[in-house]
Each structure stands twice: as C-alpha cells, then as structure tokens.
C-alpha atoms as a PDB file:
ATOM      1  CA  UNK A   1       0.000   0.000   0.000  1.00  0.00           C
ATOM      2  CA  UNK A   2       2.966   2.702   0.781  1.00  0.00           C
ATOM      3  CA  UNK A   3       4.784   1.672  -2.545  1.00  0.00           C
ATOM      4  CA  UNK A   4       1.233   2.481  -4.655  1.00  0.00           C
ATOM      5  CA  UNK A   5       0.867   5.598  -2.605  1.00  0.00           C
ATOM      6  CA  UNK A   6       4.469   6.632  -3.217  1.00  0.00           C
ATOM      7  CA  UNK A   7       4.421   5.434  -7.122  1.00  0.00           C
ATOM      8  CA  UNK A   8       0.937   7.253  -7.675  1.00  0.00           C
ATOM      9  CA  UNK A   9       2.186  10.491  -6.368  1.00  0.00           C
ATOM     10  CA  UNK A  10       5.135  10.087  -9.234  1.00  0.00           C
ATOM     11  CA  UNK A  11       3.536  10.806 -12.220  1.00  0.00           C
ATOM     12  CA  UNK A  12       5.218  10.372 -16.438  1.00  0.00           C
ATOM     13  CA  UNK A  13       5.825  14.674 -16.014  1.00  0.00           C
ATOM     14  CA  UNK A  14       7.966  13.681 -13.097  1.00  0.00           C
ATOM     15  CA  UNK A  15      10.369  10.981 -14.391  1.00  0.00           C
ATOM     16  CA  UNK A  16      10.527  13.145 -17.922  1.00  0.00           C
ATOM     17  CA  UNK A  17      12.203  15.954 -15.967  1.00  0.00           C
ATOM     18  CA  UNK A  18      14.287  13.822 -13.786  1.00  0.00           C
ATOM     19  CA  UNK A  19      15.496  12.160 -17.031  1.00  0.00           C
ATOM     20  CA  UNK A  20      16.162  15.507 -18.774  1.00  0.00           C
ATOM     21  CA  UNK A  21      17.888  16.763 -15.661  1.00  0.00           C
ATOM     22  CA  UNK A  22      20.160  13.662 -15.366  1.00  0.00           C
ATOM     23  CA  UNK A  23      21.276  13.759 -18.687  1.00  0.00           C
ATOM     24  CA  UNK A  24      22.148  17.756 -18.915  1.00  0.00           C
ATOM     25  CA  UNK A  25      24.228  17.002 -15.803  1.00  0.00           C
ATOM     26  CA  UNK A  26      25.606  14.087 -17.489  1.00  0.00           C
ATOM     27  CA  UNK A  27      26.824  15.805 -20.788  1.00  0.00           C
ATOM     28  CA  UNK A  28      28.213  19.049 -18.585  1.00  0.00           C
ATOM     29  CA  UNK A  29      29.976  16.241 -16.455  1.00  0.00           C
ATOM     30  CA  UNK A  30      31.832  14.803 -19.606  1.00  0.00           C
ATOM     31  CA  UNK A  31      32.318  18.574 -21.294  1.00  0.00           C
ATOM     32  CA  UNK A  32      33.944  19.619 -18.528  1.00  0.00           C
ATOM     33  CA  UNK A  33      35.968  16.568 -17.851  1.00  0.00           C
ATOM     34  CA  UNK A  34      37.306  17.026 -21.586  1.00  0.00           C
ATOM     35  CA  UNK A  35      38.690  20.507 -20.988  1.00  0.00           C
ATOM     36  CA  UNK A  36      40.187  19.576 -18.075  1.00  0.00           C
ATOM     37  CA  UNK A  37      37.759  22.199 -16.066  1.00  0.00           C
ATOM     38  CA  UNK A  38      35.852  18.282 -13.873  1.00  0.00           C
ATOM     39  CA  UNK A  39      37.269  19.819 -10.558  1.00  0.00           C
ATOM     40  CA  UNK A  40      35.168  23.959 -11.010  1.00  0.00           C
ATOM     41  CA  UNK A  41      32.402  21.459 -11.985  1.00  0.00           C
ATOM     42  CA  UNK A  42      32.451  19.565  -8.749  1.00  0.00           C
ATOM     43  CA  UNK A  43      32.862  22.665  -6.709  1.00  0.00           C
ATOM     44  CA  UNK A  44      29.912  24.487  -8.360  1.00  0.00           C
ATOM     45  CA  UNK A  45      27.728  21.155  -8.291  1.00  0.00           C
ATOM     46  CA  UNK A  46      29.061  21.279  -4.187  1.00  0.00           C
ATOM     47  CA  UNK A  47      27.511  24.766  -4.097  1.00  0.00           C
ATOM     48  CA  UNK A  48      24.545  24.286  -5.405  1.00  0.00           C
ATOM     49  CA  UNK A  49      24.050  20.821  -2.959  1.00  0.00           C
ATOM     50  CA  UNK A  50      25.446  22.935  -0.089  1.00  0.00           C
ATOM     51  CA  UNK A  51      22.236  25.922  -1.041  1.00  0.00           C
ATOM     52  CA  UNK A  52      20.286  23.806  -1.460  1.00  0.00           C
ATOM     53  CA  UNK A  53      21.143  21.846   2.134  1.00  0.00           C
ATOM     54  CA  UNK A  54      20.852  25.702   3.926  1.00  0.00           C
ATOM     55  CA  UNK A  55      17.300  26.795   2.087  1.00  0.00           C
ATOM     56  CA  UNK A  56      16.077  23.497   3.487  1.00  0.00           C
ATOM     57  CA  UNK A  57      17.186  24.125   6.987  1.00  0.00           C
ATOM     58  CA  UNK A  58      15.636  27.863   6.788  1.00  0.00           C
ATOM     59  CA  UNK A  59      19.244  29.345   7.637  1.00  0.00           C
ATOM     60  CA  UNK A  60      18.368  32.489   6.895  1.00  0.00           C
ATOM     61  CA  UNK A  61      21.914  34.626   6.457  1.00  0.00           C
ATOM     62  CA  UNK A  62      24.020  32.142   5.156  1.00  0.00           C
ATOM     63  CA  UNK A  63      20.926  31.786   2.812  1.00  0.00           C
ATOM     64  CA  UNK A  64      20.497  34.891   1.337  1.00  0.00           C
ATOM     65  CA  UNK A  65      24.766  35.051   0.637  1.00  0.00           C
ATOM     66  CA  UNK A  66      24.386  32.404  -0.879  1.00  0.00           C
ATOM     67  CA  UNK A  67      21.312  33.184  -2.994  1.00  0.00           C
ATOM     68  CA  UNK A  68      23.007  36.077  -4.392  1.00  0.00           C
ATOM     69  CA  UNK A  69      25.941  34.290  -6.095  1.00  0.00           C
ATOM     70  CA  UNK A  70      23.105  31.852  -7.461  1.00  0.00           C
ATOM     71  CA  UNK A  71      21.305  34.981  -9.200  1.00  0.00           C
ATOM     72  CA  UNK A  72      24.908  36.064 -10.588  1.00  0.00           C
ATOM     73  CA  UNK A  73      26.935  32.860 -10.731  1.00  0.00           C
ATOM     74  CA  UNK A  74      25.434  31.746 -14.231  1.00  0.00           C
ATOM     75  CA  UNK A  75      26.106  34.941 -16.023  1.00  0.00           C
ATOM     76  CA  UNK A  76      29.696  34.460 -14.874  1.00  0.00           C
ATOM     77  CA  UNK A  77      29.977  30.857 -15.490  1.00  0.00           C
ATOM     78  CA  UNK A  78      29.044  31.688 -19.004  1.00  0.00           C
ATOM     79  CA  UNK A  79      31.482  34.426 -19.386  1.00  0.00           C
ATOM     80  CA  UNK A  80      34.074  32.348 -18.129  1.00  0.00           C
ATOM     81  CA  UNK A  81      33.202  28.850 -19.829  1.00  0.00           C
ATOM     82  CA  UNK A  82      31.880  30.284 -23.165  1.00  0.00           C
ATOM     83  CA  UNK A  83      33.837  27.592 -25.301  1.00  0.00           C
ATOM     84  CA  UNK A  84      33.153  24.398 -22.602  1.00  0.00           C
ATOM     85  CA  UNK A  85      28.984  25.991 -23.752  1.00  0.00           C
ATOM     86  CA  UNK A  86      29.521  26.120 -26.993  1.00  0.00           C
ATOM     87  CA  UNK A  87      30.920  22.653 -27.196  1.00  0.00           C
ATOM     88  CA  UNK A  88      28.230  21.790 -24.723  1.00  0.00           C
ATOM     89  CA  UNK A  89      25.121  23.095 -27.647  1.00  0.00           C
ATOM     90  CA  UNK A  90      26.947  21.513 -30.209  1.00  0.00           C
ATOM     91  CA  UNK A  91      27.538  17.733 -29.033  1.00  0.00           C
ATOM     92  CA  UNK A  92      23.873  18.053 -27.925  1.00  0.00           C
ATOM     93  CA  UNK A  93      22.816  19.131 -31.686  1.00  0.00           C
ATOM     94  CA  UNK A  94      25.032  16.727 -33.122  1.00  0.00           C
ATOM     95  CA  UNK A  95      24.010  13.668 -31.327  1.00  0.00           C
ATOM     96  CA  UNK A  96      23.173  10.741 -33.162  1.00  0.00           C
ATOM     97  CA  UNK A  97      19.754  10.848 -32.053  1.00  0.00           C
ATOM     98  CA  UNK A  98      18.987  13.477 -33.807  1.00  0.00           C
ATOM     99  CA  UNK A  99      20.816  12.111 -37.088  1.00  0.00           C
ATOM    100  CA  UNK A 100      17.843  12.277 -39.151  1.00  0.00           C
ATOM    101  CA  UNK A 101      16.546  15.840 -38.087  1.00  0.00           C
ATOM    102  CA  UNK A 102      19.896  17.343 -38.468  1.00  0.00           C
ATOM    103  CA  UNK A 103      20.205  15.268 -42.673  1.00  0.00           C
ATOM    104  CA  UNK A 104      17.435  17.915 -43.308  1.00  0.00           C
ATOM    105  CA  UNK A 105      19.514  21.251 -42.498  1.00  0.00           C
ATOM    106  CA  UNK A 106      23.028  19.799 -43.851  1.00  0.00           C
ATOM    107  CA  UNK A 107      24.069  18.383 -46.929  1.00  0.00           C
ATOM    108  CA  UNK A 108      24.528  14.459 -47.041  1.00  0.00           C
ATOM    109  CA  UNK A 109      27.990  13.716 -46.850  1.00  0.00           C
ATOM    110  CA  UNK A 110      29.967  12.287 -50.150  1.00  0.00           C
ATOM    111  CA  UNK A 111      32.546   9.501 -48.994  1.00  0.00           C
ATOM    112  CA  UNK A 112      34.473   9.633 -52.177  1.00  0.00           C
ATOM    113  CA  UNK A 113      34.625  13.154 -52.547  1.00  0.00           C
ATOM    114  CA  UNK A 114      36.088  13.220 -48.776  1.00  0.00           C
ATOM    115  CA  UNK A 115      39.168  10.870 -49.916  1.00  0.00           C
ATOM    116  CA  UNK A 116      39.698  13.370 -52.108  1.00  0.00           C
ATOM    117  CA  UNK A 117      41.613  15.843 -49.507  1.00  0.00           C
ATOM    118  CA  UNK A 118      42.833  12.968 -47.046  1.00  0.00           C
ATOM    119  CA  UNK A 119      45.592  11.734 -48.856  1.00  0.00           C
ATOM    120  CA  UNK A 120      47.183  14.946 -49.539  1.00  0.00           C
ATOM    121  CA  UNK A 121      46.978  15.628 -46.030  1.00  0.00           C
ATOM    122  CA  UNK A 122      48.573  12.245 -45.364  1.00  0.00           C
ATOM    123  CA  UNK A 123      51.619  12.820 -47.484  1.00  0.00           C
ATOM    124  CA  UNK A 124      52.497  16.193 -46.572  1.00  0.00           C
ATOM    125  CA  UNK A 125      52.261  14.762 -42.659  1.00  0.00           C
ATOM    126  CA  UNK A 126      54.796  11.804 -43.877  1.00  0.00           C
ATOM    127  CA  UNK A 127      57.200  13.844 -45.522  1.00  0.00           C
ATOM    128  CA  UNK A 128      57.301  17.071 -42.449  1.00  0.00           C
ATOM    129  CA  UNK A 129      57.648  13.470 -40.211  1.00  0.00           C
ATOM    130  CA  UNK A 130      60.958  12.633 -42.254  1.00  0.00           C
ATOM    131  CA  UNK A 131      62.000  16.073 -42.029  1.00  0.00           C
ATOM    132  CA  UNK A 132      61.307  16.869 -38.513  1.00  0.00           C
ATOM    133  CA  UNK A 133      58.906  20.187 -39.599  1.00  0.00           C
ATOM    134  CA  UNK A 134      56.433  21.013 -36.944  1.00  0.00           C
ATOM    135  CA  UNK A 135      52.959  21.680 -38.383  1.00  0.00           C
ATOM    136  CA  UNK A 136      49.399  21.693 -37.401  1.00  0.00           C
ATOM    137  CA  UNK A 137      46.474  21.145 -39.433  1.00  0.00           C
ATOM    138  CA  UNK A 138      43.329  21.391 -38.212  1.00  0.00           C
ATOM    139  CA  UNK A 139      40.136  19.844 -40.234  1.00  0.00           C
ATOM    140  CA  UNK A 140      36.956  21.461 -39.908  1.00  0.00           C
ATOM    141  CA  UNK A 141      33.792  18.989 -39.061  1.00  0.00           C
ATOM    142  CA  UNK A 142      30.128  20.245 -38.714  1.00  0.00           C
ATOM    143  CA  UNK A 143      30.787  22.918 -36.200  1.00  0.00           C
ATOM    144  CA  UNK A 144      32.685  26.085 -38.018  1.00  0.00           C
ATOM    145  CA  UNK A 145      35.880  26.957 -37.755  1.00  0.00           C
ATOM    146  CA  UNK A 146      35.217  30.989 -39.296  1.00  0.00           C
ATOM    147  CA  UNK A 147      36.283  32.978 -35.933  1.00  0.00           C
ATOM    148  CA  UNK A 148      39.793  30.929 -35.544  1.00  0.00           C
ATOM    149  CA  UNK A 149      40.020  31.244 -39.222  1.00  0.00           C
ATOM    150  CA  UNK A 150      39.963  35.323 -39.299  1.00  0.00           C
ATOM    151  CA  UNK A 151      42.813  34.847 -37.135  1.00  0.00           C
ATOM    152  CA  UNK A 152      45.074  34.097 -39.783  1.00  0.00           C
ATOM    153  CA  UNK A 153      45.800  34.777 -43.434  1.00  0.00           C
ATOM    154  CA  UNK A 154      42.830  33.483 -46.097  1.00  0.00           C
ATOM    155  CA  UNK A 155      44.214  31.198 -48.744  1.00  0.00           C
ATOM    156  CA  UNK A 156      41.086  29.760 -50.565  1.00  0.00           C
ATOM    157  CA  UNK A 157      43.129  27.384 -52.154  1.00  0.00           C
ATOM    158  CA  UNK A 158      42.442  23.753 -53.286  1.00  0.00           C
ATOM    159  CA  UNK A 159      44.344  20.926 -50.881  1.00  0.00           C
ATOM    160  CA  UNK A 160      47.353  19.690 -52.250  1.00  0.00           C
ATOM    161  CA  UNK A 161      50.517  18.021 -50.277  1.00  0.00           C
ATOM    162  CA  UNK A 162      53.094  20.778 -51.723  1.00  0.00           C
ATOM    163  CA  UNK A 163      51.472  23.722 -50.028  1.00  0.00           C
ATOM    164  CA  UNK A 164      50.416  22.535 -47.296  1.00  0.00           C
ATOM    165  CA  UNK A 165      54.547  21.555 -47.085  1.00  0.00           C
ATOM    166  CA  UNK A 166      55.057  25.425 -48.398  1.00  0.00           C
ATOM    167  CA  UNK A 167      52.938  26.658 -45.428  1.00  0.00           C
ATOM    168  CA  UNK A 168      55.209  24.949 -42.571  1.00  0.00           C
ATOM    169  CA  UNK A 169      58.228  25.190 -43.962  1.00  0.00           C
ATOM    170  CA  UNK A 170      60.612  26.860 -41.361  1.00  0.00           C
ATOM    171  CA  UNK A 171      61.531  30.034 -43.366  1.00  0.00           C
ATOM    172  CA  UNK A 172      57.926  30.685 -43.953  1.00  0.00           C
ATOM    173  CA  UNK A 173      56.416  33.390 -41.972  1.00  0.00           C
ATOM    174  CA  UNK A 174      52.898  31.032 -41.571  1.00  0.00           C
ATOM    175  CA  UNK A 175      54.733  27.737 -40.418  1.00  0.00           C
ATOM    176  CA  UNK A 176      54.114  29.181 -36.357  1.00  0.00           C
ATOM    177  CA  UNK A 177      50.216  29.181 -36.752  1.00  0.00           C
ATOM    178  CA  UNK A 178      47.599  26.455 -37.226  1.00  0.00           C
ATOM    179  CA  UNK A 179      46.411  25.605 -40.949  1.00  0.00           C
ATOM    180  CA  UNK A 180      42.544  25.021 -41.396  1.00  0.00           C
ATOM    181  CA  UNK A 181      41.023  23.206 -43.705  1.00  0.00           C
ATOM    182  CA  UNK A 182      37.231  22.924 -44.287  1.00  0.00           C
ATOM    183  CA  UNK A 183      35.027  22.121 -47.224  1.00  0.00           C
ATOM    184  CA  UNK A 184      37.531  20.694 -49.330  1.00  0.00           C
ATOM    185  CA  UNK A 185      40.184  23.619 -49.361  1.00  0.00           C
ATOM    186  CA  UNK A 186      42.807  25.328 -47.336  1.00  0.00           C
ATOM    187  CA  UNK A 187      40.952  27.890 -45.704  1.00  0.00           C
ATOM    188  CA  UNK A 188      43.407  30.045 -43.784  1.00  0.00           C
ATOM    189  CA  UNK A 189      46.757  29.522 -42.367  1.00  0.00           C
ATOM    190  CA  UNK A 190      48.607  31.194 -39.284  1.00  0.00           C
ATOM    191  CA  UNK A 191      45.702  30.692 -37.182  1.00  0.00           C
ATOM    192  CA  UNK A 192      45.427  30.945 -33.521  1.00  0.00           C
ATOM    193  CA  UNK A 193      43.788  28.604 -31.608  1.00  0.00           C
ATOM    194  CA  UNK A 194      42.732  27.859 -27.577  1.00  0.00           C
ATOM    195  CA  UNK A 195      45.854  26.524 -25.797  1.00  0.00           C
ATOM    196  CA  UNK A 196      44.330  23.231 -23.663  1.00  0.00           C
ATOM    197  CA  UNK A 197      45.104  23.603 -19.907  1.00  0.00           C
ATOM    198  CA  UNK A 198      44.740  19.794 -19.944  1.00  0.00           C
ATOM    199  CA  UNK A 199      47.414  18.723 -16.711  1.00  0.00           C
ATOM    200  CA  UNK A 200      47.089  15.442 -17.864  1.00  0.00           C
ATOM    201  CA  UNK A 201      48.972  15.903 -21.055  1.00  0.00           C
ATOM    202  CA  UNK A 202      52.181  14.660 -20.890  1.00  0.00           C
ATOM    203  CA  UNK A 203      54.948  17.584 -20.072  1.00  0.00           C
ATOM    204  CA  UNK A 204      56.825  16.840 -23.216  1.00  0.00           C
ATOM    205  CA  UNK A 205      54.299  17.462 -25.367  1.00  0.00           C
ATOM    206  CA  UNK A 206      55.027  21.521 -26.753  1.00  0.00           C
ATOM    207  CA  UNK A 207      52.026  23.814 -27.672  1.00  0.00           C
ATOM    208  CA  UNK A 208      51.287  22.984 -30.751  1.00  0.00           C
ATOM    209  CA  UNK A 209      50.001  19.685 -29.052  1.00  0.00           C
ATOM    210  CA  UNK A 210      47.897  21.659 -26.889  1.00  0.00           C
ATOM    211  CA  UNK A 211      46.454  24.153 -29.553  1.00  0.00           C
ATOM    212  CA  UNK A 212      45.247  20.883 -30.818  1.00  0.00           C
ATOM    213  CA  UNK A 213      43.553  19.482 -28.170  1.00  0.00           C
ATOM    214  CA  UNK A 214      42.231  23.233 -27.078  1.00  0.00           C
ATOM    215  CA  UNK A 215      40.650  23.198 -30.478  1.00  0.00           C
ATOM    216  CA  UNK A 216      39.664  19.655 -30.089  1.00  0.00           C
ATOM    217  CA  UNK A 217      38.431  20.066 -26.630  1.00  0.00           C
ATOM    218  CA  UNK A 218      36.146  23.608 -28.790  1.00  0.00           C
ATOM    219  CA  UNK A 219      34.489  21.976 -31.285  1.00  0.00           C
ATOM    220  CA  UNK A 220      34.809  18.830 -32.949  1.00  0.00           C
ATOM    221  CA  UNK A 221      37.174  19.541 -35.538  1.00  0.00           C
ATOM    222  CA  UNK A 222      40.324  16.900 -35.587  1.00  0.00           C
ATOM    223  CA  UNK A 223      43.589  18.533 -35.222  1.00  0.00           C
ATOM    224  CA  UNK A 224      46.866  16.844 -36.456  1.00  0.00           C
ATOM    225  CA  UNK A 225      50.230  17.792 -35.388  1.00  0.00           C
ATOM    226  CA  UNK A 226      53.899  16.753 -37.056  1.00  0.00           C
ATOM    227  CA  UNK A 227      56.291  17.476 -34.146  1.00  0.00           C
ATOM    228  CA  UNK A 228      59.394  19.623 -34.874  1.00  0.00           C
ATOM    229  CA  UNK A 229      61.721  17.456 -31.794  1.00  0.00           C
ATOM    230  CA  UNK A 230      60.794  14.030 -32.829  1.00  0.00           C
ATOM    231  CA  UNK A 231      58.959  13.794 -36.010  1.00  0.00           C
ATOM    232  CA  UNK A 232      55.978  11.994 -34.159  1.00  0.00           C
ATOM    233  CA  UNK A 233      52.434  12.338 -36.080  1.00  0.00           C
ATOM    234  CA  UNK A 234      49.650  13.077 -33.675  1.00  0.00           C
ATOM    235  CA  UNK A 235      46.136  13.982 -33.820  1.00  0.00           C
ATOM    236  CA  UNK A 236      43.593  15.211 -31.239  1.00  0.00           C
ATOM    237  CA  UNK A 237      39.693  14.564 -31.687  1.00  0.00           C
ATOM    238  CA  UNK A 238      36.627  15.054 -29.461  1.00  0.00           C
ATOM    239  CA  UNK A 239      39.105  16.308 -26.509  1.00  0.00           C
ATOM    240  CA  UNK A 240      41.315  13.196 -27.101  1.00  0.00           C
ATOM    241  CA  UNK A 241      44.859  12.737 -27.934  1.00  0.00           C
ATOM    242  CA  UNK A 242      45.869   9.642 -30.245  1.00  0.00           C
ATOM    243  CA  UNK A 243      50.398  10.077 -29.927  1.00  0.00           C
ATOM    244  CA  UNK A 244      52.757   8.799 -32.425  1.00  0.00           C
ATOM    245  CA  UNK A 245      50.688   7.138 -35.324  1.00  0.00           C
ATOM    246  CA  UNK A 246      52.026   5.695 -38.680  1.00  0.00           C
ATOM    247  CA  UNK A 247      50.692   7.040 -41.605  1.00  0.00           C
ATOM    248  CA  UNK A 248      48.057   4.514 -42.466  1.00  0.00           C
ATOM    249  CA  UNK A 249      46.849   4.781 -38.760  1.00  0.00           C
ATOM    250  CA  UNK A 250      46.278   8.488 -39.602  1.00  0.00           C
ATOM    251  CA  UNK A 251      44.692   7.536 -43.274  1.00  0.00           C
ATOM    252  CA  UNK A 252      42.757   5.401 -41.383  1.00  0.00           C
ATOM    253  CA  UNK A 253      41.693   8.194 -38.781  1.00  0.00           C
ATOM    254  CA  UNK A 254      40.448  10.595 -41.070  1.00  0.00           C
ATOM    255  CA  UNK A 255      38.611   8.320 -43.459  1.00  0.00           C
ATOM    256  CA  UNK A 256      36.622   6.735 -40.034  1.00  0.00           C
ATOM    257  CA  UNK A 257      35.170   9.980 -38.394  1.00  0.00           C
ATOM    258  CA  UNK A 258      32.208   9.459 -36.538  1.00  0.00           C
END
C-alpha cells in the first residue's frame, strides 16, 4: 500500500524531468571533464548541494549570501566557460539521435569526394615526419571553424601536399600558426587557436600539441600535429589525444570519423 501511494504520487511529467535533468548534468559532467575544467564542476555542483542543504534548513543569512551568487553565478559561469557551452550546444545538436533531423539542415555527406583531400593531407604529414617540420592542421567537421580562421591569413586554395609543405616550412612566416582546412580547401593559415590547460597531457608534449587538443576540446574539428623534436604524427579529436601514429593509422583516422 505505501509503494502504490508513493508510485501514484510520481507521475510520467515527473520521471521526464528527472530524465532531462540527469542527462544535462551528465553531458556538462563529460564537457567539462574534456577541458580539463571536472574539478570547477564539482565545486559548483558542491555549491549548489550545499544551497540547497541551507534553504532546506531555513538558515536564513548564510541563505540569502548564498542566494546572491546563485542569481549572478550563471552569467559568470558563461562568461568564463563560453567555449566548454559552446561545445556543450553543439555535441547536444550533433548527437546521433537526432541524425535524421539534423540530414534535413546539412548536406549528405559524399565519402568519395572526402578521400579526395585525405591523402594529400597524409603525405604532406609523412614527408614534415621525415624532415622533422612542426605543423598543425586542423580539419573542420560540422561545427565552423570561421572565428579561428579570421585569425590568420585566407588562402582559398584547393588541398594539395606541396602547399600545405610550403605553409610549414621553417623560413615561412605562416609555419608558427595552425592551418585550417574545411570544405575541401585550405581555408586560412597562421591561425590561432585555444591553448588546452589539460594537466594530464604529458609535459613533453610543446604547444602545438595543446592548440590541438584546445581546439579539439572547442568543437569537434580533428587537429593533427607533425612534431618539430621528434617527427611523431599526432592527432587530437573530441578532446582526445591519439600520440605517435604511422601514416596509415592516420589515413585510417580521417577516413573513419564518426
């Protein structure tokens, strides 16, 4: 008899929210853990437990503090996270749920015409590995890439291996900054990107590595990096880092995006 009375007084409203609830909390949980932000997330998910705790026990003072930083805490949280968000919108609009919804606003995707710009890529990553030039390339996905590619210097030119060698080459005043690609063509070069605060990348790894996974960690672009110490071939995707691949491993990474 108590388990109908406490089952009735649950209604289909009630599990819908705590559903939609669990799973915004889930996705924040895994943005933030991706940018390497999991320990603010904790504290502010501590706050609101600990508010929450204090308005139940009618302590007045501490109470109203507290309520204040809740009024202004968002607005800040925003300001300060704006990229973790943005990430955040775009993993929820991207999801695989909503595959077919999302085939009516986009274009449906051409396999063959994709190969088209992965090899180049791959060769021009080989021969900077022989030749221990440091480059990073940076492949745009669904989300754009327009405000990092302002950064740098518009090139609007088709994807070959020999510029994209041109564009790193150590005398060349580009070689420093990022080179996006998106659509099918060289976008921009010398582009700036979000330096990752990740602490668990490896010390070793320079910042070229962590423009990559910044980007990577923004949007869900995949950026590859050709390291100027070792030679190594790297790539970082969905706030991941995949270290020292061959080049078939990296054929093999661009041609399988999710």
């Amino acid at each position: 008899m108590n388990e109908f009375t406490i089952f009735s007084l649950i209604g289909l409203k009630d599990i819908i929210d705590i559903l939609l609830v669990a799973t915004l909390l889930f996705y924040l949980y895994r943005t933030m853990k991706k940018s390497g932000t999991i320990n603010i997330f904790i504290g502010v998910f501590a706050f609101v437990v600990v508010w929450g705790i204090v308005s139940i026990l009618d302590m007045k003072l501490i109470s109203k503090i507290m309520s204040v930083f809740m009024e202004i805490g968002p607005i800040i949280l925003i300001i300060l996270f704006q990229e973790q968000v943005k990430r955040f919108l775009n993993e929820l609009g991207s999801h695989k749920g909503w595959g077919f919804i999302a085939s009516v606003f986009r274009h449906r995707s051409d396999n063959e015409d994709a190969k088209k710009w992965i090899m180049p890529i791959v060769y021009a990553c080989m021969s900077m590995s022989k030749s221990k030039t440091g480059a990073l390339i940076v492949v745009q996905r669904q989300l754009s890439l327009e405000s990092y590619e302002n950064t740098g210097d518009v090139i609007d030119a088709n994807i070959n291996t020999r510029l994209i060698e041109n564009i790193f080459f150590k005398n060349s005043p580009l070689h420093d900054g990022a080179l996006i690609i998106a659509g099918g063509k060289v976008k921009s070069a010398g582009c700036i990107l979000p330096v990752s605060h990740d602490t668990s990348l490896p010390r070793y790894l320079g910042l070229r590595h962590r423009s990559a996974l910044g980007i990577a960690q923004a949007t869900d672009a995949i950026a590859i990096v050709v390291s100027e110490e070792t030679g190594h071939i790297s790539y970082a995707y969905k706030g991941n880092f995949h270290l020292k691949l061959t080049s078939t491993e990296l054929e093999h990474a661009l041609s399988n995006l999710e």
